[in-house]
N, C-alpha and C. Protein backbone atom coordinates (compact mmCIF):
# COMPACT_ATOMS: atom_id res chain seq x y z
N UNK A 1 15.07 -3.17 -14.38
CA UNK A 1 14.75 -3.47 -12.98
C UNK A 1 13.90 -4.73 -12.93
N UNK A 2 14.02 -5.75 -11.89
CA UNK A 2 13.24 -6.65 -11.68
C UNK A 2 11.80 -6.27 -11.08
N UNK A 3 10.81 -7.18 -10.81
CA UNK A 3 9.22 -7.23 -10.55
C UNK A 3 9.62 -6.88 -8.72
N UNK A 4 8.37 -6.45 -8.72
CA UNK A 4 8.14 -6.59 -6.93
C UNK A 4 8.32 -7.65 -6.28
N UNK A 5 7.55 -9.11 -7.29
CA UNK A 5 7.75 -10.07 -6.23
C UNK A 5 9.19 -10.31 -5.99
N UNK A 6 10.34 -10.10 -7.04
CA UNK A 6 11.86 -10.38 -7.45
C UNK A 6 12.59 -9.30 -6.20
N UNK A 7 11.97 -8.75 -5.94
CA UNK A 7 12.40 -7.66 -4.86
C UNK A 7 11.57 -8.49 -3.37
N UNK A 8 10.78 -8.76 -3.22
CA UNK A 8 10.39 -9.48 -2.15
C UNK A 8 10.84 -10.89 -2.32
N UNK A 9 11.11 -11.55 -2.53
CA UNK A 9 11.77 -12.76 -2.87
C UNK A 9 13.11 -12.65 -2.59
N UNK A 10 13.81 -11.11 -3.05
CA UNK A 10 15.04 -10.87 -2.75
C UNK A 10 15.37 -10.64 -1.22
N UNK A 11 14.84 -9.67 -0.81
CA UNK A 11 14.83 -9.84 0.66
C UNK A 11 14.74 -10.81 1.65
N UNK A 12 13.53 -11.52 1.51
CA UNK A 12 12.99 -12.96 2.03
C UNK A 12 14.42 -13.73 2.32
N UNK A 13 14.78 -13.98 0.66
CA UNK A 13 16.17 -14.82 0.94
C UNK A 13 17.15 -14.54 1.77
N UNK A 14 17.63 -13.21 1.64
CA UNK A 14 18.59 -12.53 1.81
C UNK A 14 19.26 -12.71 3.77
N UNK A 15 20.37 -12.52 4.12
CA UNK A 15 20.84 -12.78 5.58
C UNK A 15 20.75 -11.37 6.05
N UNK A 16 20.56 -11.32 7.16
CA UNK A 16 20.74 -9.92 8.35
C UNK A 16 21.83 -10.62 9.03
N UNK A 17 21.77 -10.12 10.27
CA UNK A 17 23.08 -10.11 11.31
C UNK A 17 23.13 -12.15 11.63
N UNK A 18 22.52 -12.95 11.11
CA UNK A 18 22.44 -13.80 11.39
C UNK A 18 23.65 -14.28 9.96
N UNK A 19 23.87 -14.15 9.43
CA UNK A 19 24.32 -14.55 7.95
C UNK A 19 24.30 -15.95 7.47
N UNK A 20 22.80 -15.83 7.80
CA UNK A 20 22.50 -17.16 6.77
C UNK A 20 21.13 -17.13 6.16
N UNK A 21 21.09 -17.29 4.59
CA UNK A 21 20.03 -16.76 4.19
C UNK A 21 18.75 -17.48 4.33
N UNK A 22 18.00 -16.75 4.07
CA UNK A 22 16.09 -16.82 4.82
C UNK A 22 16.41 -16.88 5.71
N UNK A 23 16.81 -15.91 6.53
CA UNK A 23 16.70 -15.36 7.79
C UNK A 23 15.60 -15.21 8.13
N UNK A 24 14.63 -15.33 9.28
CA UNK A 24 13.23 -15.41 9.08
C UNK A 24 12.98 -14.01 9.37
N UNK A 25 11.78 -13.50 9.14
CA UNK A 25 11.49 -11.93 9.43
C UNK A 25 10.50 -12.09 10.45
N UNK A 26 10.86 -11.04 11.59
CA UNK A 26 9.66 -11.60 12.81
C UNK A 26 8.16 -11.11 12.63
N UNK A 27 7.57 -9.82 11.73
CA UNK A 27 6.37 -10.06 11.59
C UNK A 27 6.28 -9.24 10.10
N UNK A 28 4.47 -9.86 9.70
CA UNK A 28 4.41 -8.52 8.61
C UNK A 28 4.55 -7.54 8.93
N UNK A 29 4.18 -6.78 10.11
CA UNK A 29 4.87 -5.76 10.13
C UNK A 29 5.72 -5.35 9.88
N UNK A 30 6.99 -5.95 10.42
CA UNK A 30 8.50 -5.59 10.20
C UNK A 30 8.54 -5.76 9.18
N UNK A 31 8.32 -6.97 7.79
CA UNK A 31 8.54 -6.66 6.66
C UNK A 31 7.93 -5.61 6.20
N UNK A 32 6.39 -4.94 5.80
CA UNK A 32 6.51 -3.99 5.32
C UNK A 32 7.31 -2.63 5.87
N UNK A 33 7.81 -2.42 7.01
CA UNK A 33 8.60 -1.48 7.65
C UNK A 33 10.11 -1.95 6.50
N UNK A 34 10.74 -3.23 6.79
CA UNK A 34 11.79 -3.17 5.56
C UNK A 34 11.54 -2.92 4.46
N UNK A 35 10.70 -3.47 4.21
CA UNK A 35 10.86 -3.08 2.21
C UNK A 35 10.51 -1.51 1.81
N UNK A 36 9.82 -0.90 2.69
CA UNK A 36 9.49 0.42 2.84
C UNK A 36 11.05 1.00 3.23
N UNK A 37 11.47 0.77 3.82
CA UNK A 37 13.06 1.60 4.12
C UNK A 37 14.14 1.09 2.79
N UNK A 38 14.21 -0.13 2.44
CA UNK A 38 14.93 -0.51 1.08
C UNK A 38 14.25 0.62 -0.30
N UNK A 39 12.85 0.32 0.04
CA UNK A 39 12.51 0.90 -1.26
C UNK A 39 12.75 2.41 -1.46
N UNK A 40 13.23 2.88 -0.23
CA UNK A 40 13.68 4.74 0.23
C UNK A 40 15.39 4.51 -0.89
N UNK A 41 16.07 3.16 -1.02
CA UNK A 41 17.44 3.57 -0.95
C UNK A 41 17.30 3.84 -2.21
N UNK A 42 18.48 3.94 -3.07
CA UNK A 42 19.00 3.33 -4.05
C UNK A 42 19.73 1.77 -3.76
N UNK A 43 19.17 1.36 -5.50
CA UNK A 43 18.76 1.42 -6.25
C UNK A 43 17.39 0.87 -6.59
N UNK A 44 16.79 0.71 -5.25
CA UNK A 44 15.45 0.45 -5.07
C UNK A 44 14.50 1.41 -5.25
N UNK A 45 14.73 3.29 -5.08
CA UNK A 45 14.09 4.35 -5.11
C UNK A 45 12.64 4.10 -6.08
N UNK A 46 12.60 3.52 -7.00
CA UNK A 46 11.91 3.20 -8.47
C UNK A 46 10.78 2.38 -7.20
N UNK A 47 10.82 1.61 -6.82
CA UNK A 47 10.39 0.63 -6.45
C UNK A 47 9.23 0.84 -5.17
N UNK A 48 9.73 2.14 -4.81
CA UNK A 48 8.34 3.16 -3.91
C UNK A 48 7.73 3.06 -4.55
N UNK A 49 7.39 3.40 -5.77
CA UNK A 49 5.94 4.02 -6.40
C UNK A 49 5.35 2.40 -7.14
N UNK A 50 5.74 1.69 -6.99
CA UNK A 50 5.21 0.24 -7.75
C UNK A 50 4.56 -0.10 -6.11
N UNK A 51 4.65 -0.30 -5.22
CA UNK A 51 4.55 -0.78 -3.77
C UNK A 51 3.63 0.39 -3.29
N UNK A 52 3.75 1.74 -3.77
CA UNK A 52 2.62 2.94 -3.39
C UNK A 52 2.70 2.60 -1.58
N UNK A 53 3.96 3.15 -1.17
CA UNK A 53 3.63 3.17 0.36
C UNK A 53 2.65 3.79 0.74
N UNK A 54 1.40 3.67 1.57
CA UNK A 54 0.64 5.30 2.52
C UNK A 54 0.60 4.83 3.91
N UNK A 55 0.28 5.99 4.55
CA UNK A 55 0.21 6.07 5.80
C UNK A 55 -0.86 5.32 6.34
N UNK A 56 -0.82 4.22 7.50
CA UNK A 56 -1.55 3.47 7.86
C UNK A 56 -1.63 3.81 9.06
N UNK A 57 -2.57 2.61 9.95
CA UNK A 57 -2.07 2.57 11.20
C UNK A 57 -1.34 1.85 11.73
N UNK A 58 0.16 1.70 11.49
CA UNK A 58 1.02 1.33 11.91
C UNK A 58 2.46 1.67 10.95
N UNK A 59 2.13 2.99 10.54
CA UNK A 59 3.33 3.65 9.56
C UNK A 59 2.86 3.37 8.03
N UNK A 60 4.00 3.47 7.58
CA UNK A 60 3.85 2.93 6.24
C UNK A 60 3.71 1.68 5.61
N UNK A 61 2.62 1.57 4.83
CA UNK A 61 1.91 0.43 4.36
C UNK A 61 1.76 0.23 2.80
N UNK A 62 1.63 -0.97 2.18
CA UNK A 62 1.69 -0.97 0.90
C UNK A 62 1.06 -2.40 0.53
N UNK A 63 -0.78 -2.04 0.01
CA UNK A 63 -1.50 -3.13 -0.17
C UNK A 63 -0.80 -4.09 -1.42
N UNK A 64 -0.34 -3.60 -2.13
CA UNK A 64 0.81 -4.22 -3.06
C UNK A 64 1.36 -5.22 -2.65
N UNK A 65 1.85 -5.01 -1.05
CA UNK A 65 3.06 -5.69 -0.71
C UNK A 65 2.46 -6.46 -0.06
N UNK A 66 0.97 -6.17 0.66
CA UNK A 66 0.15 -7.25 1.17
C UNK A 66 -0.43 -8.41 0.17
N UNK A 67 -0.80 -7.83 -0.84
CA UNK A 67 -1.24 -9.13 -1.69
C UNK A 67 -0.38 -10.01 -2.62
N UNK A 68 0.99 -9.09 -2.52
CA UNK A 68 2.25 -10.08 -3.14
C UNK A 68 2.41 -11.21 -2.02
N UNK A 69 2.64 -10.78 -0.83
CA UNK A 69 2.24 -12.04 0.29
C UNK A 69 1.33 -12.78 0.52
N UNK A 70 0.60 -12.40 -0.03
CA UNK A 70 -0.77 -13.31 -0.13
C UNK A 70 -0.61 -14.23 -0.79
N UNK A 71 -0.64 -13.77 -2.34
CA UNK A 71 -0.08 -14.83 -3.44
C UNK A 71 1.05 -15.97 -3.01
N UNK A 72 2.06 -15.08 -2.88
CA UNK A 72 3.16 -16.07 -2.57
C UNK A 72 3.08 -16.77 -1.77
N UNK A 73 2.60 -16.90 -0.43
CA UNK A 73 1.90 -17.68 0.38
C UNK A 73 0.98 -19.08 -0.56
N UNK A 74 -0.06 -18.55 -1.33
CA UNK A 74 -0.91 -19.32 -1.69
C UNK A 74 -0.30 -20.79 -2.14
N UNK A 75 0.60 -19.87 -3.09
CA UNK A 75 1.77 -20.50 -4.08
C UNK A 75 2.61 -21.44 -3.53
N UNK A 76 2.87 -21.24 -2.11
CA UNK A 76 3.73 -22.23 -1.30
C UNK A 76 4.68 -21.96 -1.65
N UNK A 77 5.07 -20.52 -1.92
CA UNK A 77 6.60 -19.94 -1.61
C UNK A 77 7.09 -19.29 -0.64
N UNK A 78 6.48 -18.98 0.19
CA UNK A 78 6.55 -18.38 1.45
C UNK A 78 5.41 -19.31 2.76
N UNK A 79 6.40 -19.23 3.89
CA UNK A 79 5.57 -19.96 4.78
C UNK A 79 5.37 -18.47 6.05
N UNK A 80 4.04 -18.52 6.31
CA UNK A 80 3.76 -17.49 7.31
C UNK A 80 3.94 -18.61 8.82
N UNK A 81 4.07 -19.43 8.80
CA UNK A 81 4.56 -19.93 10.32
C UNK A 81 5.93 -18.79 11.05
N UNK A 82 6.72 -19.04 10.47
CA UNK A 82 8.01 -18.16 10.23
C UNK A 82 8.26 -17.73 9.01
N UNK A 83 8.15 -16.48 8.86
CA UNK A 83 8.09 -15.58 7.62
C UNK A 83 9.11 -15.65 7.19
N UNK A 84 9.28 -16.61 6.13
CA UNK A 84 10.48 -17.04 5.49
C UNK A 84 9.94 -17.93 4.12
N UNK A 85 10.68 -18.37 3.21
CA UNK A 85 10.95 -18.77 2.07
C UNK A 85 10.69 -20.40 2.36
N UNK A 86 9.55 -21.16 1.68
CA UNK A 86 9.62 -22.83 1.42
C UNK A 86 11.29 -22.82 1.04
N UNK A 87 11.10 -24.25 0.77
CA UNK A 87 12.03 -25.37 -0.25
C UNK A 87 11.90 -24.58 -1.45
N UNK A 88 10.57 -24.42 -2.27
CA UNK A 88 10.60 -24.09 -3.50
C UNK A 88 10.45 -22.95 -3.74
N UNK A 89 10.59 -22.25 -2.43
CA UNK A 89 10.60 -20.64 -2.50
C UNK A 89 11.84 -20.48 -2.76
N UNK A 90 12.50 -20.97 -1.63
CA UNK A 90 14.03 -20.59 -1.57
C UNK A 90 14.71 -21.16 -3.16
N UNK A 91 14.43 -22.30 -3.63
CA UNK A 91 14.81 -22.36 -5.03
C UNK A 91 14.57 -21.66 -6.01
N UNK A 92 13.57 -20.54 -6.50
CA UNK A 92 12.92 -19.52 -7.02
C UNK A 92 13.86 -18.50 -6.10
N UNK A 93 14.33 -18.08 -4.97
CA UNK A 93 14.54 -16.67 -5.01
C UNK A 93 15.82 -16.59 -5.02
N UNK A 94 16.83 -17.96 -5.28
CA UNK A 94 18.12 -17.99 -5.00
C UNK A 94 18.59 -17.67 -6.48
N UNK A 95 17.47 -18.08 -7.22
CA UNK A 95 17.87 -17.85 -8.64
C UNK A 95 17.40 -16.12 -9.30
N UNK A 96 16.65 -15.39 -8.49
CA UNK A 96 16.22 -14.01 -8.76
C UNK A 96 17.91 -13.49 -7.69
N UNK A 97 18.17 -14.30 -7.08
CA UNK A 97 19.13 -13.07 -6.38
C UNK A 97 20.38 -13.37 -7.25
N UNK A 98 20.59 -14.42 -7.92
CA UNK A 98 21.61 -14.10 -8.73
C UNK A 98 22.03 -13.57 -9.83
N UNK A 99 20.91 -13.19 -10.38
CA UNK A 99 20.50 -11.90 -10.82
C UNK A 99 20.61 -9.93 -10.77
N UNK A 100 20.59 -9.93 -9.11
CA UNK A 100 20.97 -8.89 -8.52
C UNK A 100 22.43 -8.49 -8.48
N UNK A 101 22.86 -7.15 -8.84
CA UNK A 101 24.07 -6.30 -8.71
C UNK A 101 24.55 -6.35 -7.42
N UNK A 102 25.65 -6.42 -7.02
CA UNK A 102 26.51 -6.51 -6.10
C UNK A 102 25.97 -5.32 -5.08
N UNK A 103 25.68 -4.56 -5.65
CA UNK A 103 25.62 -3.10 -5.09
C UNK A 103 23.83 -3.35 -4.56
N UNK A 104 23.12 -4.11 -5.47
CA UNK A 104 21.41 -4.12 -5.06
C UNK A 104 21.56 -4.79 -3.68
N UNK A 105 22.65 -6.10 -3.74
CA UNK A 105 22.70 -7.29 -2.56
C UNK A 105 23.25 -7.01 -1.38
N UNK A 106 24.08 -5.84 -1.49
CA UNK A 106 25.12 -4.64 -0.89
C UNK A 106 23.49 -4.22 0.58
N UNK A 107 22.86 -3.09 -0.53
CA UNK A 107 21.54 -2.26 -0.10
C UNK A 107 20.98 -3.67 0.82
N UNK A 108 20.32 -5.02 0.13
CA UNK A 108 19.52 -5.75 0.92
C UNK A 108 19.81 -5.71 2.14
N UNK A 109 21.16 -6.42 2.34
CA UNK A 109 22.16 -6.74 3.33
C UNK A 109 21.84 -5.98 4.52
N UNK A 110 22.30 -4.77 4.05
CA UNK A 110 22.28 -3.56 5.26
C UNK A 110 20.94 -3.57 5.75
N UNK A 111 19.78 -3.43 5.24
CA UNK A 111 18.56 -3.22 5.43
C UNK A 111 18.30 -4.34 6.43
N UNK A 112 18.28 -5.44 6.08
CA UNK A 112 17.99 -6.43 7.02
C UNK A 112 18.98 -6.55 7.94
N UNK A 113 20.16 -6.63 7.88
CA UNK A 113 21.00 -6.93 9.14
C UNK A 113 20.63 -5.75 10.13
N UNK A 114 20.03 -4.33 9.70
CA UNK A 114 20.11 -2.90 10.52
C UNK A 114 18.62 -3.50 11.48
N UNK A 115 17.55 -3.58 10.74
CA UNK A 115 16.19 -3.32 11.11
C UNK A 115 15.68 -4.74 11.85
N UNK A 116 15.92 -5.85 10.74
CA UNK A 116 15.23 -7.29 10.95
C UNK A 116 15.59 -8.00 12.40
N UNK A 117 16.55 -7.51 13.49
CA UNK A 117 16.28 -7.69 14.91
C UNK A 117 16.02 -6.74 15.51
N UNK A 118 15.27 -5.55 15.41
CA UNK A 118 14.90 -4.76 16.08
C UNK A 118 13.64 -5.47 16.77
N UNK A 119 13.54 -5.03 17.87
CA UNK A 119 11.87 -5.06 18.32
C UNK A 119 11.33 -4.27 17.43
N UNK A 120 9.99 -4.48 17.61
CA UNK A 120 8.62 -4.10 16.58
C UNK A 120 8.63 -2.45 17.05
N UNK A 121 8.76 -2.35 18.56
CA UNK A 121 8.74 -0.67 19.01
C UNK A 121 9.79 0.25 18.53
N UNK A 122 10.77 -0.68 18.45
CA UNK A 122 12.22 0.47 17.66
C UNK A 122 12.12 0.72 16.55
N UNK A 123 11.82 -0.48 15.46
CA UNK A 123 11.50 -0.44 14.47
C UNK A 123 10.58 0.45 13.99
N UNK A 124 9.30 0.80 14.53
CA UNK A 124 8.50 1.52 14.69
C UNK A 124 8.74 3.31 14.68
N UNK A 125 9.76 3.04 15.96
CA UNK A 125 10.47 4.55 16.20
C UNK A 125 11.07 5.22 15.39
N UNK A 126 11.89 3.56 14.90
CA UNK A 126 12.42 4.32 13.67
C UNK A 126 12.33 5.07 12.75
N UNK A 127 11.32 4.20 12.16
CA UNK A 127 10.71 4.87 10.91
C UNK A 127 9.53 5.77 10.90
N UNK A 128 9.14 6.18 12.66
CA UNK A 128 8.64 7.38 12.70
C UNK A 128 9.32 8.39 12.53
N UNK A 129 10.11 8.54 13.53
CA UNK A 129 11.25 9.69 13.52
C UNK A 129 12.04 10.39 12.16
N UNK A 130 12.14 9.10 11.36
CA UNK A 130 12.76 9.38 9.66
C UNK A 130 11.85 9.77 9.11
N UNK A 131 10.79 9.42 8.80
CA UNK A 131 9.84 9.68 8.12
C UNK A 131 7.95 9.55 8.48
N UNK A 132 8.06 11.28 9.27
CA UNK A 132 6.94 11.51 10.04
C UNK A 132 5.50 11.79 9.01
N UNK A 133 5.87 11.43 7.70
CA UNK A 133 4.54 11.82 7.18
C UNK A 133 3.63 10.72 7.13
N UNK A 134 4.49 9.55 7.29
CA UNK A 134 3.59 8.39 6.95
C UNK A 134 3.05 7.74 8.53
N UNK A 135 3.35 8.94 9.43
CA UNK A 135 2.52 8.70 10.38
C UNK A 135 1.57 9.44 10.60
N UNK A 136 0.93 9.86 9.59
CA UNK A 136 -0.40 10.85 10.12
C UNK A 136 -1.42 10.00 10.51
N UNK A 137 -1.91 8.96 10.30
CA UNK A 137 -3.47 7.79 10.18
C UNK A 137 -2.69 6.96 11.69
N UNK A 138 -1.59 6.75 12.41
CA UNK A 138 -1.10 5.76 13.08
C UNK A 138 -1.69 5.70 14.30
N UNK A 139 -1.76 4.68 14.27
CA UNK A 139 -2.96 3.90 15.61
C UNK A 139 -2.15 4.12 17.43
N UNK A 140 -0.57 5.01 16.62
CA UNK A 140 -0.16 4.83 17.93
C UNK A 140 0.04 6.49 18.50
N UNK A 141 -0.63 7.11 17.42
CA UNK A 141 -0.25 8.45 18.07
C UNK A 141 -1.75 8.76 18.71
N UNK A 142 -1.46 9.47 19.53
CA UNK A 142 -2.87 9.83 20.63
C UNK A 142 -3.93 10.46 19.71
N UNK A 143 -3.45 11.86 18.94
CA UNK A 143 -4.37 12.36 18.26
C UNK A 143 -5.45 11.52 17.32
N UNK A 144 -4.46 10.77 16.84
CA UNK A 144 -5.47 9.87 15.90
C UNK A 144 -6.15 8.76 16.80
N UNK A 145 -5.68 8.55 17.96
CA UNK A 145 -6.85 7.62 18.33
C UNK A 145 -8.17 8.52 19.21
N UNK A 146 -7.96 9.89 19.33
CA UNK A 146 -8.59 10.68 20.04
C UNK A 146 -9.60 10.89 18.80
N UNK A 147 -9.57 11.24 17.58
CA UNK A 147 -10.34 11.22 16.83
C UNK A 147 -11.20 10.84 16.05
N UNK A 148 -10.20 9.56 16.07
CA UNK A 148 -10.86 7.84 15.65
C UNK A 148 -12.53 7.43 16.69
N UNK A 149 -12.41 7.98 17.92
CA UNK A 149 -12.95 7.88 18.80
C UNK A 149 -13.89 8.76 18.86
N UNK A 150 -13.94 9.89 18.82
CA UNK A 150 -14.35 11.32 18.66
C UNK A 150 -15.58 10.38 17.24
N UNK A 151 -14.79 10.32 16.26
CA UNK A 151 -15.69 10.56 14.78
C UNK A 151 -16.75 9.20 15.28
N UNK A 152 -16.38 7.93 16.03
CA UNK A 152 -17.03 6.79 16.08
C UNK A 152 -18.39 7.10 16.86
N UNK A 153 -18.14 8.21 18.09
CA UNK A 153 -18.70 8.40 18.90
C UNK A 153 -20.34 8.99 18.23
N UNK A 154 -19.96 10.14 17.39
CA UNK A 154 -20.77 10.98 16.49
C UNK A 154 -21.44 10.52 15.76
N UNK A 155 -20.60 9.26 14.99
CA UNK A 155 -21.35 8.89 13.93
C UNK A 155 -22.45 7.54 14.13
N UNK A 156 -22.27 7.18 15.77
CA UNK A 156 -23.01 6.26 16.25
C UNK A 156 -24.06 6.80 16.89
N UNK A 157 -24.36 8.11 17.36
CA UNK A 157 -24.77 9.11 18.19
C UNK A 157 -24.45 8.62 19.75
N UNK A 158 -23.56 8.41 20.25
CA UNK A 158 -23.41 8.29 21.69
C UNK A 158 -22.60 9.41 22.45
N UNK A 159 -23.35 9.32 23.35
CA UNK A 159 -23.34 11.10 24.00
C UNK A 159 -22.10 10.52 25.13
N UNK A 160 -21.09 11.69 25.44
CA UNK A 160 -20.38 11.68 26.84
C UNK A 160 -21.22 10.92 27.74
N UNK A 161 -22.06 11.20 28.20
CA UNK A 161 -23.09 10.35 29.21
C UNK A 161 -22.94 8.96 29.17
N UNK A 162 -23.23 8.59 27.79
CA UNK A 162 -23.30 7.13 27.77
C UNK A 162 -22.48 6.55 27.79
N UNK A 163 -20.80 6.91 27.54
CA UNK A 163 -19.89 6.37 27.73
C UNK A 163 -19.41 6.42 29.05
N UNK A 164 -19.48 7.24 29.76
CA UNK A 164 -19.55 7.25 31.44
C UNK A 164 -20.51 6.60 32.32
N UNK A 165 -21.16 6.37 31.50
CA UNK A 165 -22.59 5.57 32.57
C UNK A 165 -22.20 4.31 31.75
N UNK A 166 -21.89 3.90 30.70
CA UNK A 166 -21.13 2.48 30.63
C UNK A 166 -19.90 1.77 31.17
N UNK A 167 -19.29 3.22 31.17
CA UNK A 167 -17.67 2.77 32.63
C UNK A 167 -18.43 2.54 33.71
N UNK A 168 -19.15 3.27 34.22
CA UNK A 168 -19.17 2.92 35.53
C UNK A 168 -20.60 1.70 35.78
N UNK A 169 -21.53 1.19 34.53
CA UNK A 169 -21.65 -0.14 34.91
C UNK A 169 -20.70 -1.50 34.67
N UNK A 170 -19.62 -1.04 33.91
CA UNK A 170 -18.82 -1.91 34.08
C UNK A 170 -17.93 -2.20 35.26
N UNK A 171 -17.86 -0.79 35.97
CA UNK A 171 -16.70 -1.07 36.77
C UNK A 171 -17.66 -2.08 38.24
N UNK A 172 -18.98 -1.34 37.88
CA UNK A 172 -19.59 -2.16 39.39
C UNK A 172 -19.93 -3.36 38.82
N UNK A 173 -19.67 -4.01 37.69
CA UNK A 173 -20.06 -5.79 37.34
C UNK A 173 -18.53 -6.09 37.76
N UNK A 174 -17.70 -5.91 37.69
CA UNK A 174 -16.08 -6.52 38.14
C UNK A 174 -16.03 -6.42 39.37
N UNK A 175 -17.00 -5.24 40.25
CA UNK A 175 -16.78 -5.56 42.06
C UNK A 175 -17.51 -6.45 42.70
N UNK A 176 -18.46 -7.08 41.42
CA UNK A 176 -19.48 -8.42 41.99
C UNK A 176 -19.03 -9.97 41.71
């Protein structure tokens, strides 16, 4: 099997419904949401536990996959203007994808042409609905922001009171 970055490099390059490669990816988000759904398939399966997805707030996350972007960024192989591949990225990943099995380039393909124009909310849905464990910590389900809130409240000591007597001096500074 190839490295993580050879797997992110692979993707990067790779075309979705646009079919032309370095297709740009519209945020980090959405990339770690793809490489997290590639790394579910075969013959990527291996490639979960190198990336260590966990539950974030915003699904599944993988500091792995954040600091491989980092690097590669640094490196001037990836440009975060549009999340896509330099000149000398794209020369580095054209040569890792030729490398890849018909069947690995097969998996990319699908992955990005399925997910990489979704909005950020479908995308989202998506990969809640498939896989609800890695939404336990998510910033978008109520419980966890009810608690997030709850624990901040406690551990700052601020009483119900004070958060109601701060709404309502805010609301009378906006009627002045």
């Amino acid at each position: 099997m190839f490295s993580r970055s050879d797997l992110l490099l692979s993707f990067i390059y790779a075309w979705g419904k646009s079919k032309k490669n370095n297709e740009p990816i519209p945020s980090v988000t959405h990339l770690q949401k793809e490489i997290f759904l590639l790394c579910i398939r075969t013959p990527f399966a291996e490639m979960k536990d190198v990336y260590r997805f966990e539950p974030l707030w915003y699904g599944p996350f993988s500091k792995e996959l954040s600091g491989d972007l980092t690097d590669l960024q640094a490196r001037g192989v990836i440009s975060f203007d549009e999340l896509r591949l330099t000149s000398e990225g794209f020369k580095i990943a054209s040569s890792v994808w030729k490398d890849l099995t018909e069947f690995e380039k097969q998996q990319i393909f699908d992955v990005k042409a399925k997910f990489n124009h979704m909005s950020l909310t479908e995308l989202l849905d998506t990969v809640y609905s498939r896989y609800p464990k890695f939404t336990k910590r998510s910033a978008l389900k109520k419980e966890v922001v009810d608690k997030y809130f709850a624990d901040f409240l406690q551990e700052n000591e601020i009483t119900e009171e004070d958060v109601v007597s701060a709404v309502n001096m805010a609301k009378k500074a906006l009627r002045q």
